[in-house]
PDB file of N, CA and C in Angstrom:
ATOM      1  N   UNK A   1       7.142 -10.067   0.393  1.00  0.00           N
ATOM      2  CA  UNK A   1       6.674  -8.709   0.180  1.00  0.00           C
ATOM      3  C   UNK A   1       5.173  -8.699  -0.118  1.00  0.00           C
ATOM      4  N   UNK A   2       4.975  -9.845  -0.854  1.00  0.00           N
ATOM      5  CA  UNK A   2       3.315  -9.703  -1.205  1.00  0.00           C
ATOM      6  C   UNK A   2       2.296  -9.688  -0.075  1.00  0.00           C
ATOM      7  N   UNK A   3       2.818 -10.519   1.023  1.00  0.00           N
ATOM      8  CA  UNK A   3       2.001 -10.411   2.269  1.00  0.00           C
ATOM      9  C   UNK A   3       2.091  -8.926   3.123  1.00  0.00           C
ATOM     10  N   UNK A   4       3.235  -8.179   3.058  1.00  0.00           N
ATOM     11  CA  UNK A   4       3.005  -7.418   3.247  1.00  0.00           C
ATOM     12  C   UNK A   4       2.099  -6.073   2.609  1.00  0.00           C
ATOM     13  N   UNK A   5       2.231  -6.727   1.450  1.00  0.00           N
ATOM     14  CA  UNK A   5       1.140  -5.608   0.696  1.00  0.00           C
ATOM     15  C   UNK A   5      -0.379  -5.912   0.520  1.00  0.00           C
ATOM     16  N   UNK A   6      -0.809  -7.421   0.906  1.00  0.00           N
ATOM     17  CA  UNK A   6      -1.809  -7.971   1.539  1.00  0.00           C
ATOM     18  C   UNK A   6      -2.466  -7.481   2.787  1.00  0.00           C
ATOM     19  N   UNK A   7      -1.589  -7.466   3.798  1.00  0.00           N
ATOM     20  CA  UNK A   7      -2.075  -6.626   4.913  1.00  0.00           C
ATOM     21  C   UNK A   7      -2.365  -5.109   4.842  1.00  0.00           C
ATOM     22  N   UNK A   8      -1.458  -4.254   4.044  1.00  0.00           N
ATOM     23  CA  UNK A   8      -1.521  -3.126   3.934  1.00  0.00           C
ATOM     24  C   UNK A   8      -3.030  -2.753   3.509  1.00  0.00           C
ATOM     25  N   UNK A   9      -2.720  -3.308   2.859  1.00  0.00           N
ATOM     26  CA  UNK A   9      -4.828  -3.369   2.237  1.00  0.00           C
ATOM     27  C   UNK A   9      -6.154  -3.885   3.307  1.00  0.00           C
ATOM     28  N   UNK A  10      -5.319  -5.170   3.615  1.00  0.00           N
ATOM     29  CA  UNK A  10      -6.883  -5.727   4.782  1.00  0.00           C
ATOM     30  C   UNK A  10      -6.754  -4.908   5.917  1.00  0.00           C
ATOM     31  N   UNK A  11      -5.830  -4.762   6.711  1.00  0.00           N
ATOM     32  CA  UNK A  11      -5.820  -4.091   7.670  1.00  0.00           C
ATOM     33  C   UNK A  11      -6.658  -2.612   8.118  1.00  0.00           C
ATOM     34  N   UNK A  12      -6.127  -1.763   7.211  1.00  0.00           N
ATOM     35  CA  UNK A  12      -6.306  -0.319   7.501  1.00  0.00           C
ATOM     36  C   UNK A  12      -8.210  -0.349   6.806  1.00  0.00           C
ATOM     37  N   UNK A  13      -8.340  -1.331   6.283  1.00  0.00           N
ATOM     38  CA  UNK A  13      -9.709  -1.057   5.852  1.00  0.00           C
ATOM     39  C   UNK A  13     -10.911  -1.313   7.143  1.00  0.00           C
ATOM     40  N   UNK A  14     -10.000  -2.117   7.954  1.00  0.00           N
ATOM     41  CA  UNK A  14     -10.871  -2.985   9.016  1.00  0.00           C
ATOM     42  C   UNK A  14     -11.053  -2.063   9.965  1.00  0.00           C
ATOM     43  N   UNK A  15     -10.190  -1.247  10.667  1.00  0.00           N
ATOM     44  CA  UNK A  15      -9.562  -0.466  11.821  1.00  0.00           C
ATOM     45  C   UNK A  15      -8.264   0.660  11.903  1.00  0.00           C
ATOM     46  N   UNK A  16      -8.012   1.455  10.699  1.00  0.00           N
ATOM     47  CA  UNK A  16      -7.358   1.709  10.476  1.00  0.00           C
ATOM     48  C   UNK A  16      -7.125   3.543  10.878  1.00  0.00           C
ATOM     49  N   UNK A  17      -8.580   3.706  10.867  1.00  0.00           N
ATOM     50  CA  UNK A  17      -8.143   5.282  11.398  1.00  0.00           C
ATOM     51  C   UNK A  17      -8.106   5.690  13.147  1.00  0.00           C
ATOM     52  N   UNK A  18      -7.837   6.855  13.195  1.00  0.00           N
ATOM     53  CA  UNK A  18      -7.210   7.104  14.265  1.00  0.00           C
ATOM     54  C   UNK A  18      -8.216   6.880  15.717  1.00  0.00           C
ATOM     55  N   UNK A  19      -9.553   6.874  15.086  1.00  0.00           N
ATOM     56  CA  UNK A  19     -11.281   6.437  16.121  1.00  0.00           C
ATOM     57  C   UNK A  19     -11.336   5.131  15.680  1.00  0.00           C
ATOM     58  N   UNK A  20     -10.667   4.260  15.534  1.00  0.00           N
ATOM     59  CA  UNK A  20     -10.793   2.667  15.416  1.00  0.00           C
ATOM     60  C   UNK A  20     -11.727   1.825  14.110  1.00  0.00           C
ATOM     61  N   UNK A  21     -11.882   3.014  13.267  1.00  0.00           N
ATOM     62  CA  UNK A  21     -12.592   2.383  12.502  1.00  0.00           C
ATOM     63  C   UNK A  21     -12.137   2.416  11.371  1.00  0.00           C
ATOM     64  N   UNK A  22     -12.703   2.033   9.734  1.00  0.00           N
ATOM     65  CA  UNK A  22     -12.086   1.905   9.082  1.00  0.00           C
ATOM     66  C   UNK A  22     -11.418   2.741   8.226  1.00  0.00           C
ATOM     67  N   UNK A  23     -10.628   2.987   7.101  1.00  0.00           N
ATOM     68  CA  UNK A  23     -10.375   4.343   6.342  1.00  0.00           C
ATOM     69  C   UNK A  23     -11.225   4.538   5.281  1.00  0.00           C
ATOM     70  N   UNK A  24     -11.203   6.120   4.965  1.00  0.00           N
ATOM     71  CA  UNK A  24     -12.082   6.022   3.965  1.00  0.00           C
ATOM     72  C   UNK A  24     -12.013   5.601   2.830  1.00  0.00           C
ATOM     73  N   UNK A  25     -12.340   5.589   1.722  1.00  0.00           N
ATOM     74  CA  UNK A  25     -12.393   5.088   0.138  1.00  0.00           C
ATOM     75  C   UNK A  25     -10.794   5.857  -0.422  1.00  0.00           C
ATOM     76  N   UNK A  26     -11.229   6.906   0.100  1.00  0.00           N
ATOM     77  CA  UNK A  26     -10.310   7.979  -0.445  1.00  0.00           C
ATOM     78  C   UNK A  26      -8.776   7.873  -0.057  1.00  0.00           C
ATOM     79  N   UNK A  27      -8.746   7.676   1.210  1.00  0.00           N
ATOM     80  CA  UNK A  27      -7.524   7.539   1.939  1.00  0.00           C
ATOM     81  C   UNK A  27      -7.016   6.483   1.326  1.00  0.00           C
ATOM     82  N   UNK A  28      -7.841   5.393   1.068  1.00  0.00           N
ATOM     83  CA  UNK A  28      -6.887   3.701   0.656  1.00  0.00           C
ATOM     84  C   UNK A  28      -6.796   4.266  -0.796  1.00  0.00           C
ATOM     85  N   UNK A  29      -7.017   5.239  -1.304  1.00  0.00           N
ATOM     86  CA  UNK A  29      -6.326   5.035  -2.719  1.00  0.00           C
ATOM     87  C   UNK A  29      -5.364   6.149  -2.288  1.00  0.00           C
ATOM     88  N   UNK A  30      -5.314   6.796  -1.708  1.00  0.00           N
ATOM     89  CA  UNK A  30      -4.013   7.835  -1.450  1.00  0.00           C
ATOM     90  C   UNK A  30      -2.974   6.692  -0.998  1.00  0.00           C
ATOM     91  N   UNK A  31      -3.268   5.734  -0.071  1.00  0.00           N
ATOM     92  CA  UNK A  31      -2.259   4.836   0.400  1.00  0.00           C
ATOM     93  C   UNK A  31      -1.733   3.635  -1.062  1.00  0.00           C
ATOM     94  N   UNK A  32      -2.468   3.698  -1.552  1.00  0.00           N
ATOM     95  CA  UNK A  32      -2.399   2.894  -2.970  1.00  0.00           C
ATOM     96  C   UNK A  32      -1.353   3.703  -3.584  1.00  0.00           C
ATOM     97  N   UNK A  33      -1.834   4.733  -4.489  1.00  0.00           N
ATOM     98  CA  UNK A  33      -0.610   5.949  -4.919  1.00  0.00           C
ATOM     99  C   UNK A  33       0.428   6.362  -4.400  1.00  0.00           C
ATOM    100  N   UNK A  34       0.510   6.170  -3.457  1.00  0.00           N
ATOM    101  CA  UNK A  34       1.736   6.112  -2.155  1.00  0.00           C
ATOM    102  C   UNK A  34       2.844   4.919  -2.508  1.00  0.00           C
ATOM    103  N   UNK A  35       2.201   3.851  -1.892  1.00  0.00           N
ATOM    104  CA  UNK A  35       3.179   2.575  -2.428  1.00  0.00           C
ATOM    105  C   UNK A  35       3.095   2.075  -3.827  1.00  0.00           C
ATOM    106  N   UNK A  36       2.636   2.596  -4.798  1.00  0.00           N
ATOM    107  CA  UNK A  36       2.624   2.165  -6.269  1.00  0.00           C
ATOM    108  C   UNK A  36       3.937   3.446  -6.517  1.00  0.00           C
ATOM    109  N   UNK A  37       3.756   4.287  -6.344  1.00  0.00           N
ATOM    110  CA  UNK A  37       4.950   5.127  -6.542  1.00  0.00           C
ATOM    111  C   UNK A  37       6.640   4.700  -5.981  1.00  0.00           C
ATOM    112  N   UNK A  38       6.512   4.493  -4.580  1.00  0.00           N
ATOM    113  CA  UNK A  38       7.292   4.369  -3.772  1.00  0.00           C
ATOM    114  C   UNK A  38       8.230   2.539  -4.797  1.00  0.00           C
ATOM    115  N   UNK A  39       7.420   1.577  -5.131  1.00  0.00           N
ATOM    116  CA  UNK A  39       7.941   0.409  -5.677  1.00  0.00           C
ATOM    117  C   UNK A  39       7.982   0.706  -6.711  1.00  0.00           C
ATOM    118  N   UNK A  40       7.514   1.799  -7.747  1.00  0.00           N
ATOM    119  CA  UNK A  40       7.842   1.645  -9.159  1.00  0.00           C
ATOM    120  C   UNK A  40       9.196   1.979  -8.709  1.00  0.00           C
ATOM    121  N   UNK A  41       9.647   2.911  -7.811  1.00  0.00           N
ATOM    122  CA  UNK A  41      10.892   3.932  -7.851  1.00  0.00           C
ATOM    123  C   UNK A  41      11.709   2.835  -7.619  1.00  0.00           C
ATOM    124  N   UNK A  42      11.239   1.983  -6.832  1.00  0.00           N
ATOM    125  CA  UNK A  42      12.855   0.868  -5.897  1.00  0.00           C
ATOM    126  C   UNK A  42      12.686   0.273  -7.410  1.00  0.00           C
ATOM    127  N   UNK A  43      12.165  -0.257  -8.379  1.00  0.00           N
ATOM    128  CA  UNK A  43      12.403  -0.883  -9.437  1.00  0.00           C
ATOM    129  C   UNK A  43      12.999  -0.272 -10.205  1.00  0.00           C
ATOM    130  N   UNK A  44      12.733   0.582 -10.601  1.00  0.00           N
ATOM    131  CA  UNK A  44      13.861   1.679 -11.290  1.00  0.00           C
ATOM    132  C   UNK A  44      15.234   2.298 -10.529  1.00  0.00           C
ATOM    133  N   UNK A  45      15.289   2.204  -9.472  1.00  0.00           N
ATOM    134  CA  UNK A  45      16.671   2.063  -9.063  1.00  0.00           C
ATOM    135  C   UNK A  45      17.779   0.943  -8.846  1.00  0.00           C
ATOM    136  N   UNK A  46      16.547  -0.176  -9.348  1.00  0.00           N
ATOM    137  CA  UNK A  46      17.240  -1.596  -9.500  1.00  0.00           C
ATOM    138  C   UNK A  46      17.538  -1.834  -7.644  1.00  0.00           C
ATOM    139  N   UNK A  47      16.382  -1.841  -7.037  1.00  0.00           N
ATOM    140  CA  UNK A  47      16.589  -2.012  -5.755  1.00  0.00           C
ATOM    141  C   UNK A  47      15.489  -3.564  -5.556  1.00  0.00           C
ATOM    142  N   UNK A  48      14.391  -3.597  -6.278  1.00  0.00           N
ATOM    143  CA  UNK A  48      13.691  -5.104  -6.595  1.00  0.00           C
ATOM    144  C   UNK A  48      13.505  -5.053  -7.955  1.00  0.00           C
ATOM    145  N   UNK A  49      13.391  -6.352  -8.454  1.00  0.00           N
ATOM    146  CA  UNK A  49      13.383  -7.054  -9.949  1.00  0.00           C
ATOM    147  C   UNK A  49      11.990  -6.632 -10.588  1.00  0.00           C
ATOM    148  N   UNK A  50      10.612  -6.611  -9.706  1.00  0.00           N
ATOM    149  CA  UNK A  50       9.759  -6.026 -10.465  1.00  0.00           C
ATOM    150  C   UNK A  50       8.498  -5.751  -9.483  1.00  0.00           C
ATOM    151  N   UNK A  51       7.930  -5.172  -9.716  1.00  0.00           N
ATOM    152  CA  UNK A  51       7.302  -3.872  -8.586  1.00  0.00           C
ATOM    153  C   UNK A  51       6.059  -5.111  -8.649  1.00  0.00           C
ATOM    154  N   UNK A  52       5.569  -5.707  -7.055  1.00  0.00           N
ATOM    155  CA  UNK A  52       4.626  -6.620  -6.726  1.00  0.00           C
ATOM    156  C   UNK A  52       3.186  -5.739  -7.116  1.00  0.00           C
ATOM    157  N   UNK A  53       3.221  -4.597  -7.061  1.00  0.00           N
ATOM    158  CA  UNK A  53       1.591  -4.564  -6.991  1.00  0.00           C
ATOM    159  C   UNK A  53       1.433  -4.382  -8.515  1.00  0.00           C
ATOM    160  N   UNK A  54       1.935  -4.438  -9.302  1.00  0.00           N
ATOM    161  CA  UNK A  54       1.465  -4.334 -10.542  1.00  0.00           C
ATOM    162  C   UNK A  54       1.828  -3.451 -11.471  1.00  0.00           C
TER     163      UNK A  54
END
């Protein structure tokens, strides 16, 4: 899982918007708040043991 949340980060910063370039500041923390929400929840539903990003 951690690699996937590795890429989630390098990736979309490199080439990630829809004109090939990178996202903004703003967007990668909307995508941050996105999956920090989304894994606290699977941890609290006892769906993983403890939420990778922190």
């Amino acid at each position: 899982m951690i690699a996937h949340l590795e890429d989630l980060y390098a990736n979309p910063r490199r080439s990630g918007s829809r004109h090939g370039g990178p996202l903004a500041p703003e967007t990668m923390l909307n995508v941050h708040q996105i999956q920090r929400a989304a894994l606290s929840g699977a941890e609290r539903a006892g769906l993983v043991d403890e939420t990778p990003s922190g």
